[in-house]
PDB file of N, CA and C in Angstrom:
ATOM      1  N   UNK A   1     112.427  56.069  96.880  1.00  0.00           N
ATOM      2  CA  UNK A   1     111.880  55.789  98.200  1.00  0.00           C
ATOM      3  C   UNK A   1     111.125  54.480  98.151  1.00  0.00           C
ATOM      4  N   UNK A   2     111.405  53.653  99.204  1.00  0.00           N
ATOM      5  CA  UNK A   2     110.849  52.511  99.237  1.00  0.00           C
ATOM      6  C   UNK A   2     109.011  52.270  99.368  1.00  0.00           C
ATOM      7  N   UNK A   3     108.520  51.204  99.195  1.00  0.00           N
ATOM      8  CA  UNK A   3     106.925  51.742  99.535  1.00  0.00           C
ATOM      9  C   UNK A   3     106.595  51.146 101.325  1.00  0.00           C
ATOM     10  N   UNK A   4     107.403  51.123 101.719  1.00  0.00           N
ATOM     11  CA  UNK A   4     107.116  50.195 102.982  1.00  0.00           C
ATOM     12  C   UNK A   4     106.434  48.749 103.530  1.00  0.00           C
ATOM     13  N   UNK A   5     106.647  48.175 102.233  1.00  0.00           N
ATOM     14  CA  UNK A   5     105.799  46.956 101.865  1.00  0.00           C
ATOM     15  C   UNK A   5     104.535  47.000 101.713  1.00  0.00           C
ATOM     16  N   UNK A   6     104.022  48.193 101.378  1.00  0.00           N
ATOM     17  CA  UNK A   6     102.647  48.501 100.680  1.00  0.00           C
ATOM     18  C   UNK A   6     102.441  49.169  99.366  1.00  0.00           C
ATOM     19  N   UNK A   7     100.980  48.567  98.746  1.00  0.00           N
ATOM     20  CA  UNK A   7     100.876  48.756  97.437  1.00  0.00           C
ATOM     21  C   UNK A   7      99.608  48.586  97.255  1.00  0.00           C
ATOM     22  N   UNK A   8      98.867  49.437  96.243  1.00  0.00           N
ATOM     23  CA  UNK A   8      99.837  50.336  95.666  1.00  0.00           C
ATOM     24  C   UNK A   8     100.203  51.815  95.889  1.00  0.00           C
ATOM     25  N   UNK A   9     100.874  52.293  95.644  1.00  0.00           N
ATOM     26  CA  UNK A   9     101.770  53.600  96.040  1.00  0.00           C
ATOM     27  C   UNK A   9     101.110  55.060  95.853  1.00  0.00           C
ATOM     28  N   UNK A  10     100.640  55.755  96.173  1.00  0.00           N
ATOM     29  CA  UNK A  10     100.594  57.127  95.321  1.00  0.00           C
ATOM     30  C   UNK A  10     101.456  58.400  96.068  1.00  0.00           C
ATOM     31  N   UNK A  11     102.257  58.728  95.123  1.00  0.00           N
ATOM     32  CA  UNK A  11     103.027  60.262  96.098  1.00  0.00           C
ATOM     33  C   UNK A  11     102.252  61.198  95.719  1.00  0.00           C
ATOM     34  N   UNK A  12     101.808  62.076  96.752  1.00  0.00           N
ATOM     35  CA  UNK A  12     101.489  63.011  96.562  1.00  0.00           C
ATOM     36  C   UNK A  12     101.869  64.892  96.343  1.00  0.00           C
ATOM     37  N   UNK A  13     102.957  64.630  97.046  1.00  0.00           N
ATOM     38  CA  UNK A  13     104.166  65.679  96.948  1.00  0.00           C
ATOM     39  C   UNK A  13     104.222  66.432  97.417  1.00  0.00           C
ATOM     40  N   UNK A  14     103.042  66.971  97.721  1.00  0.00           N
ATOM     41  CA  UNK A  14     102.663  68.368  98.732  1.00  0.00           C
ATOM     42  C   UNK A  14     101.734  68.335  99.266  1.00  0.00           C
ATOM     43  N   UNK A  15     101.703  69.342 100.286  1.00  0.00           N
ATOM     44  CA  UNK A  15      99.758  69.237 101.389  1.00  0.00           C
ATOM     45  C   UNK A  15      98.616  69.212 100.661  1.00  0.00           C
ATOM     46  N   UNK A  16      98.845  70.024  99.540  1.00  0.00           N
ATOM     47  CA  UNK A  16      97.819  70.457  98.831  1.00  0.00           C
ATOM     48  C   UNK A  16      97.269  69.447  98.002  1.00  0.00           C
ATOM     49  N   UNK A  17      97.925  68.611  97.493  1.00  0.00           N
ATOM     50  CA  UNK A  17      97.813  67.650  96.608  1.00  0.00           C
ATOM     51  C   UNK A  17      97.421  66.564  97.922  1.00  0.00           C
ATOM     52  N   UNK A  18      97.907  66.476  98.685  1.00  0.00           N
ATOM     53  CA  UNK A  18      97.246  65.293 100.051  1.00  0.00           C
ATOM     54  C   UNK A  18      96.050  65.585 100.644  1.00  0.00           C
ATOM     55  N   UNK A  19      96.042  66.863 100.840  1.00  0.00           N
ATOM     56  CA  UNK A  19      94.176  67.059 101.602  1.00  0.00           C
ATOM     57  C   UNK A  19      93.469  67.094 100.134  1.00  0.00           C
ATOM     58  N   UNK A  20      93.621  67.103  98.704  1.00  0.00           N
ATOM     59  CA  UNK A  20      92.492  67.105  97.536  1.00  0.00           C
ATOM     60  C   UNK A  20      92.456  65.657  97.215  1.00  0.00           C
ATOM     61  N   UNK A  21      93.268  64.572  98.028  1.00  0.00           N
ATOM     62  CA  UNK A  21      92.979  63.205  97.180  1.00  0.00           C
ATOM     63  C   UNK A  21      91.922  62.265  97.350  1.00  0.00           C
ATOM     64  N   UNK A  22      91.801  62.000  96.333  1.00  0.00           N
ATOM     65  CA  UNK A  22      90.590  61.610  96.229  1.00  0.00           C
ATOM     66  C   UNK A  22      90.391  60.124  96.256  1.00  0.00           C
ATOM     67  N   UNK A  23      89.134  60.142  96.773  1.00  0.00           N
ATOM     68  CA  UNK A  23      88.248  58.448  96.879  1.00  0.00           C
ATOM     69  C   UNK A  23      88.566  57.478  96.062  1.00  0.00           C
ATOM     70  N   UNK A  24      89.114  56.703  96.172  1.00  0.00           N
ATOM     71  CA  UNK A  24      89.736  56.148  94.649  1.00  0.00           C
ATOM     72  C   UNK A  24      88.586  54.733  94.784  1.00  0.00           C
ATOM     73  N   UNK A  25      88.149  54.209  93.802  1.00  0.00           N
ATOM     74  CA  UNK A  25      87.064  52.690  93.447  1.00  0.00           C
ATOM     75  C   UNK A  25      88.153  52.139  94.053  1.00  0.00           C
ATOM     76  N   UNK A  26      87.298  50.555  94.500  1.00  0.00           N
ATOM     77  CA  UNK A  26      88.271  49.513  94.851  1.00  0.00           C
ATOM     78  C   UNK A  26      89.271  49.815  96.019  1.00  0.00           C
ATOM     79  N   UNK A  27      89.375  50.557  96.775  1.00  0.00           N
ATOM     80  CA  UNK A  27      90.163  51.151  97.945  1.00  0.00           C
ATOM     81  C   UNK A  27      89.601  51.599  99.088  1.00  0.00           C
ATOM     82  N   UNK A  28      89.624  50.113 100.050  1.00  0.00           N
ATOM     83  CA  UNK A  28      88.584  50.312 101.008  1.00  0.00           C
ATOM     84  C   UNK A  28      89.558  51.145 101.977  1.00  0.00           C
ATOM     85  N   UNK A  29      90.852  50.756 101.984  1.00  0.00           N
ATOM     86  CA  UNK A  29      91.615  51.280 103.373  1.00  0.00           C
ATOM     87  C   UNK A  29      92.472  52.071 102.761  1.00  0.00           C
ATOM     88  N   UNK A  30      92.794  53.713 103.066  1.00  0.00           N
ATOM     89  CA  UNK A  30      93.788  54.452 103.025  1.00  0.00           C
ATOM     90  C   UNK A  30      94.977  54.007 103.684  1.00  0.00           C
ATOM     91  N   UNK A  31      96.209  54.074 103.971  1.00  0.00           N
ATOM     92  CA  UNK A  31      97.602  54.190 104.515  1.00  0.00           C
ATOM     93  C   UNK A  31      98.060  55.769 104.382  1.00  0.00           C
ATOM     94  N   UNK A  32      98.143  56.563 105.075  1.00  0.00           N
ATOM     95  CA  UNK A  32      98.548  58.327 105.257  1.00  0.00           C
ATOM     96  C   UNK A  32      99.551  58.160 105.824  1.00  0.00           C
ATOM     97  N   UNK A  33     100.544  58.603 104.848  1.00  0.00           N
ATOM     98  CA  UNK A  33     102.226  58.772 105.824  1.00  0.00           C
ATOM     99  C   UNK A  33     102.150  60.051 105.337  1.00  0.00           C
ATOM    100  N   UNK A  34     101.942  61.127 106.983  1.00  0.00           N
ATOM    101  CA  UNK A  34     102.036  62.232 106.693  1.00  0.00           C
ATOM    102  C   UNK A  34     103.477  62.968 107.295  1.00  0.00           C
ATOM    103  N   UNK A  35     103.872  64.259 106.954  1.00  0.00           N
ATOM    104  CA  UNK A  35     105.106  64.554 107.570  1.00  0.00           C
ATOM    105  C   UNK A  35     104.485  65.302 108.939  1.00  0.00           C
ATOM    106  N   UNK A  36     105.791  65.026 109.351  1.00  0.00           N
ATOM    107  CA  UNK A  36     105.538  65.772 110.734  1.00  0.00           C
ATOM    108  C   UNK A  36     106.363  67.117 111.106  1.00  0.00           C
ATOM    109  N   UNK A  37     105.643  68.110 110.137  1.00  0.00           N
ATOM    110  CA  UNK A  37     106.174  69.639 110.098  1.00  0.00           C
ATOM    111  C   UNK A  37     106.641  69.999 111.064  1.00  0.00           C
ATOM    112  N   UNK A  38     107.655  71.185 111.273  1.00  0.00           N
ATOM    113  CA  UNK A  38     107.278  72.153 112.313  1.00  0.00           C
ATOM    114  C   UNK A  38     106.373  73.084 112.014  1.00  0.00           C
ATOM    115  N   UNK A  39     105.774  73.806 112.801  1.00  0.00           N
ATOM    116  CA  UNK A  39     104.607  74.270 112.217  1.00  0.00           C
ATOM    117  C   UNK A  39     105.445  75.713 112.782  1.00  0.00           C
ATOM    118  N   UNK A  40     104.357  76.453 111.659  1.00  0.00           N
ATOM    119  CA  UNK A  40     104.715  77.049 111.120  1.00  0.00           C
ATOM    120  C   UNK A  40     103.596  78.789 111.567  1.00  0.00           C
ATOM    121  N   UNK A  41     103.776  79.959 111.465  1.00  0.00           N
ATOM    122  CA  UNK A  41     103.042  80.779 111.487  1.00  0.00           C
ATOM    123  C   UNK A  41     102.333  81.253 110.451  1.00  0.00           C
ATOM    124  N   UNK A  42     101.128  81.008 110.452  1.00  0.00           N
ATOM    125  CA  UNK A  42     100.305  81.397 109.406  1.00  0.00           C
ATOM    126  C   UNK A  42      98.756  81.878 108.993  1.00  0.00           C
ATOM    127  N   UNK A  43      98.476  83.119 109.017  1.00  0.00           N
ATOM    128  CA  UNK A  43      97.174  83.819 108.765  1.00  0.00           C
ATOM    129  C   UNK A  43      96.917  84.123 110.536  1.00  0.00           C
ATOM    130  N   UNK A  44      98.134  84.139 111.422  1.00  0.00           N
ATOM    131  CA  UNK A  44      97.739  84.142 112.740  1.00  0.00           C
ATOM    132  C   UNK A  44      97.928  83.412 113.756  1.00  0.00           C
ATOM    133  N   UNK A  45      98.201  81.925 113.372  1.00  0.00           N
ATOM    134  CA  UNK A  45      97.892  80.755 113.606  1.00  0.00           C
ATOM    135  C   UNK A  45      99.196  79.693 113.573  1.00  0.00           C
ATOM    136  N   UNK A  46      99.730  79.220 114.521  1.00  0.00           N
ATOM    137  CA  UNK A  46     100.602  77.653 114.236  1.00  0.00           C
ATOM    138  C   UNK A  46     100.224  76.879 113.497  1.00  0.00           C
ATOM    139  N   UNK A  47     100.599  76.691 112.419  1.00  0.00           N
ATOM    140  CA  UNK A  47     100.256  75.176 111.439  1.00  0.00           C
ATOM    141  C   UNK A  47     101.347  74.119 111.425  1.00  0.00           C
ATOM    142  N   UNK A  48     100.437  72.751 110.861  1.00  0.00           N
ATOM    143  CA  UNK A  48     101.866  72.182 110.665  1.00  0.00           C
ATOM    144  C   UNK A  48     101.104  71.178 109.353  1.00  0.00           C
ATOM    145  N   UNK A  49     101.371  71.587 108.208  1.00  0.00           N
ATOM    146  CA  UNK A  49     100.688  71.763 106.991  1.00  0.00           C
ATOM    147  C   UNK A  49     100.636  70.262 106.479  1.00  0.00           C
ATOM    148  N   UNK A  50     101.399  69.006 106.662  1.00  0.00           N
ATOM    149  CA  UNK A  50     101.824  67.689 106.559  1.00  0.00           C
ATOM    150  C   UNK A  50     100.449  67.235 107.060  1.00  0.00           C
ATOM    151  N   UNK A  51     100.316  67.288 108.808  1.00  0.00           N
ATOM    152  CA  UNK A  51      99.185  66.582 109.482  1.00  0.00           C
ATOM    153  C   UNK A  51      97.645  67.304 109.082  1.00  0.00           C
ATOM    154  N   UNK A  52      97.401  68.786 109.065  1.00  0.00           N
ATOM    155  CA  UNK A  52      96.106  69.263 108.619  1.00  0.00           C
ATOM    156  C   UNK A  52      96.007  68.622 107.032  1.00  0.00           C
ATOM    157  N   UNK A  53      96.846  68.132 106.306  1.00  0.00           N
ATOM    158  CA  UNK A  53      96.720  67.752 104.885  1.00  0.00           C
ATOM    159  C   UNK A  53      95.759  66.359 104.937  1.00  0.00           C
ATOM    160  N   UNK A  54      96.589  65.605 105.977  1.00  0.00           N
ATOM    161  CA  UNK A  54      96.302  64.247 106.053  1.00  0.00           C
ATOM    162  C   UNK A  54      94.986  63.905 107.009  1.00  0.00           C
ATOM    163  N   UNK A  55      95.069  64.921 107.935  1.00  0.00           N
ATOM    164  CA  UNK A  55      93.020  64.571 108.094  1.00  0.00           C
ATOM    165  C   UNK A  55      92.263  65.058 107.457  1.00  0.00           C
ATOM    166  N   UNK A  56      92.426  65.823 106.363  1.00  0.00           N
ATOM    167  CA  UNK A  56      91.511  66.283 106.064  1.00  0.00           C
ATOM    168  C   UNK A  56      91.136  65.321 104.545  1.00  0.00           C
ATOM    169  N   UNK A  57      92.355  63.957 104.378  1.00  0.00           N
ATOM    170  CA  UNK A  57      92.531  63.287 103.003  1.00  0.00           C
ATOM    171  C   UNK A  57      91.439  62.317 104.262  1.00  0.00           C
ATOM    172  N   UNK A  58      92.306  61.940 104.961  1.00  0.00           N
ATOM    173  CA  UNK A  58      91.305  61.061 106.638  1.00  0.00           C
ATOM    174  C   UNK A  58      89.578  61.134 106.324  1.00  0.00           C
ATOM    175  N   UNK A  59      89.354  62.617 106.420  1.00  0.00           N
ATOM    176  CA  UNK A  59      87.908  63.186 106.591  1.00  0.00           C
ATOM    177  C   UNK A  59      87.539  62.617 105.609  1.00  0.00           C
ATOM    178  N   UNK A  60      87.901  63.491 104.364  1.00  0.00           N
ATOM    179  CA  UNK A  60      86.900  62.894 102.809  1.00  0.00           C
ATOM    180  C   UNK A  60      87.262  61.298 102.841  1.00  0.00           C
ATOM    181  N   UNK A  61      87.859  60.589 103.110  1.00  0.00           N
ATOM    182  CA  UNK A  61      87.679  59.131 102.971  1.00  0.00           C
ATOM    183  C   UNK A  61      86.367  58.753 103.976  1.00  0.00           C
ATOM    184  N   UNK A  62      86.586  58.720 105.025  1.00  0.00           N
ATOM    185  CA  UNK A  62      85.710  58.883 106.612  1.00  0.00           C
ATOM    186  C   UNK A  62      84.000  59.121 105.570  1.00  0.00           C
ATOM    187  N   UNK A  63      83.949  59.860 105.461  1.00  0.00           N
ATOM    188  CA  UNK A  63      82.797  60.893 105.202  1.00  0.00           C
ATOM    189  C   UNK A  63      82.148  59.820 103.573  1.00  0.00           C
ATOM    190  N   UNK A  64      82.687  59.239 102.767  1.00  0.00           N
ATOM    191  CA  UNK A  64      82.744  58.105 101.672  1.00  0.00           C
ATOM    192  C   UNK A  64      82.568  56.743 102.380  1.00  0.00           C
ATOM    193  N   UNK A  65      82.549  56.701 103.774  1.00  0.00           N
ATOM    194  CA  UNK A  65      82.687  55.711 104.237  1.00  0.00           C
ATOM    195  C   UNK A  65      83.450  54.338 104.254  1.00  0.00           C
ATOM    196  N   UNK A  66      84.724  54.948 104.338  1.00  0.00           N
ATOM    197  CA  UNK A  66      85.898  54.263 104.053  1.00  0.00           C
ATOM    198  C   UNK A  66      87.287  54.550 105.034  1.00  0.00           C
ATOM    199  N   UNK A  67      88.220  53.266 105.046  1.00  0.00           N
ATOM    200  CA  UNK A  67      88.564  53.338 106.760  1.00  0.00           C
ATOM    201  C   UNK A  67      90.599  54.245 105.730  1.00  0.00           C
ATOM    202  N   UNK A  68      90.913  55.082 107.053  1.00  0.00           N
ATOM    203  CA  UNK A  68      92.305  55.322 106.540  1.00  0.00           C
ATOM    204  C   UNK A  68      92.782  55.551 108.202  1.00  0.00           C
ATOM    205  N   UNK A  69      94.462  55.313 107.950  1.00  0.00           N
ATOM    206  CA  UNK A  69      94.847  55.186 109.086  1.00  0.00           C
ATOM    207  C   UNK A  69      95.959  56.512 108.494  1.00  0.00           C
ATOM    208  N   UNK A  70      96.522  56.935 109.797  1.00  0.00           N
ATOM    209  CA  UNK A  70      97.138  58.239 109.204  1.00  0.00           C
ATOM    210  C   UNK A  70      98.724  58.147 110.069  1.00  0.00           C
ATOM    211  N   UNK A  71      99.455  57.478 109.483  1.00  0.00           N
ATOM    212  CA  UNK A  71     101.194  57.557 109.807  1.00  0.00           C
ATOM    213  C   UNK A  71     101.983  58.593 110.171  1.00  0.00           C
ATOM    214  N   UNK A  72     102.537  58.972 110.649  1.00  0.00           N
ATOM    215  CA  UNK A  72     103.397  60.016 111.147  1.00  0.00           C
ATOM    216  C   UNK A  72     104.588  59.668 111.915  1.00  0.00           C
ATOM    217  N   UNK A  73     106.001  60.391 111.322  1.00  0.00           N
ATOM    218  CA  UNK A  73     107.053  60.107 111.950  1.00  0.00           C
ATOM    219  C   UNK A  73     106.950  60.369 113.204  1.00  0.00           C
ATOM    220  N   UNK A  74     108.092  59.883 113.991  1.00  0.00           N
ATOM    221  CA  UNK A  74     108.293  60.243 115.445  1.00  0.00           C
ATOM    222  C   UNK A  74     108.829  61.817 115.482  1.00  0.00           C
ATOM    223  N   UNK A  75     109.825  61.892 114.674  1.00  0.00           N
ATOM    224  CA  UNK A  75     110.439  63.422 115.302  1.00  0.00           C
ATOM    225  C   UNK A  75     109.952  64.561 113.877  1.00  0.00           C
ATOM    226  N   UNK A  76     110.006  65.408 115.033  1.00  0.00           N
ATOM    227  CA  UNK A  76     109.386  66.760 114.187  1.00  0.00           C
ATOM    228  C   UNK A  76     110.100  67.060 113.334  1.00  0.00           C
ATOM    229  N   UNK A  77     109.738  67.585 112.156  1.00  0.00           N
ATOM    230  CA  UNK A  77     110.686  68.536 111.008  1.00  0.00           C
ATOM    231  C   UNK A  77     111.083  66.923 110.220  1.00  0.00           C
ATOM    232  N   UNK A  78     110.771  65.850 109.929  1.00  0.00           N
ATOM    233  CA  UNK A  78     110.874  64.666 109.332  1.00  0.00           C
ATOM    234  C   UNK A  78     109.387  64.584 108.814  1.00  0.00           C
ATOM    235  N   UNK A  79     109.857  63.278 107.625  1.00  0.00           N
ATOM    236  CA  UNK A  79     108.741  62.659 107.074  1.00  0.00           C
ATOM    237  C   UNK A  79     109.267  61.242 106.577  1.00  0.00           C
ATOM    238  N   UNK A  80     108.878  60.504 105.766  1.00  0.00           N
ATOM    239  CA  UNK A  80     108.585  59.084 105.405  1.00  0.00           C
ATOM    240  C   UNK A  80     110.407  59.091 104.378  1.00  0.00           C
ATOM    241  N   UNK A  81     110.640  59.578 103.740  1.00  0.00           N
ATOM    242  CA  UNK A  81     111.206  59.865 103.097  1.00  0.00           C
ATOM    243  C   UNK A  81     112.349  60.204 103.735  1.00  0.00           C
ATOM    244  N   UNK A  82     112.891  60.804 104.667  1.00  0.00           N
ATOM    245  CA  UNK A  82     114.170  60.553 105.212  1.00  0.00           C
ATOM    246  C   UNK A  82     114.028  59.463 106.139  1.00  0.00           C
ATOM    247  N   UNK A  83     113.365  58.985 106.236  1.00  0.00           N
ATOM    248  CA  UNK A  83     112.964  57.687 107.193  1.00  0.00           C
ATOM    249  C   UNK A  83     113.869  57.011 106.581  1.00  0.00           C
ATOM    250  N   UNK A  84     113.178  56.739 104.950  1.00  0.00           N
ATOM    251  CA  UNK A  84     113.428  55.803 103.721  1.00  0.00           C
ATOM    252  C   UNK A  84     115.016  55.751 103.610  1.00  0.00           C
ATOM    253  N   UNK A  85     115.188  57.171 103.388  1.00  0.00           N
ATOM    254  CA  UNK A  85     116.717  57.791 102.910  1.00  0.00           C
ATOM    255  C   UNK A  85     117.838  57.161 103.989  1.00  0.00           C
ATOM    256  N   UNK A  86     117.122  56.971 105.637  1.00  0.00           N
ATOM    257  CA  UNK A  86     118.068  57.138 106.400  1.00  0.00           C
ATOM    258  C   UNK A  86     118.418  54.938 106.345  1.00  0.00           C
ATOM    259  N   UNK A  87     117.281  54.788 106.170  1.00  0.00           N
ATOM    260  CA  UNK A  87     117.274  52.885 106.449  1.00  0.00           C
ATOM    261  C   UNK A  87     118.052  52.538 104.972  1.00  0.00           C
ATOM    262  N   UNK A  88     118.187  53.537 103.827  1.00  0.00           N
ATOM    263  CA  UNK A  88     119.230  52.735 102.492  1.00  0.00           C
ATOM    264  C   UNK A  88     120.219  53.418 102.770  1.00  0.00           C
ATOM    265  N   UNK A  89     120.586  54.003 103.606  1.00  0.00           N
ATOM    266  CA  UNK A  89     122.057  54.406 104.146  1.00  0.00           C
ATOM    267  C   UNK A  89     123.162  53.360 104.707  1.00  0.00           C
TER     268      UNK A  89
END
């Protein structure tokens, strides 16, 4: 997957691993390319586990006092990565 002409890169791979990342030194501005789930039923509740990942990576940056902007595909059930997949096609 390409980096979108930004660098440097970190994948994170899953929600879980995206809402725990952490403050990194030297990294004033986040870039969040989050997916744009369908959401999903869970504990009761519609989720859509991609975007709650990525404000909450948003928040702890925010809260460190540090700026992140948070990306999201246009269509639902996509992410960055078939974006990628679909433009080296």
């Amino acid at each position: 997957m390409g980096n979108f002409g930004m660098s440097p890169v970190w994948s994170t791979m899953t929600a879980g691993t995206l809402a725990g990342f952490p403050v990194l030194p030297g990294v004033e501005c986040l870039s969040i390319f989050a997916d744009n789930d369908r959401a999903k039923m869970q504990a009761g509740r519609l989720r859509q586990a991609g975007n709650e990942a990525a404000r909450k990576c948003a928040d702890t940056w925010a809260a460190d006092g540090r700026e992140s902007i948070i990306w999201t595909p246009p269509n639902i059930g996509t992410d960055f990565n078939d974006i990628s997949r679909r433009a080296a096609a």
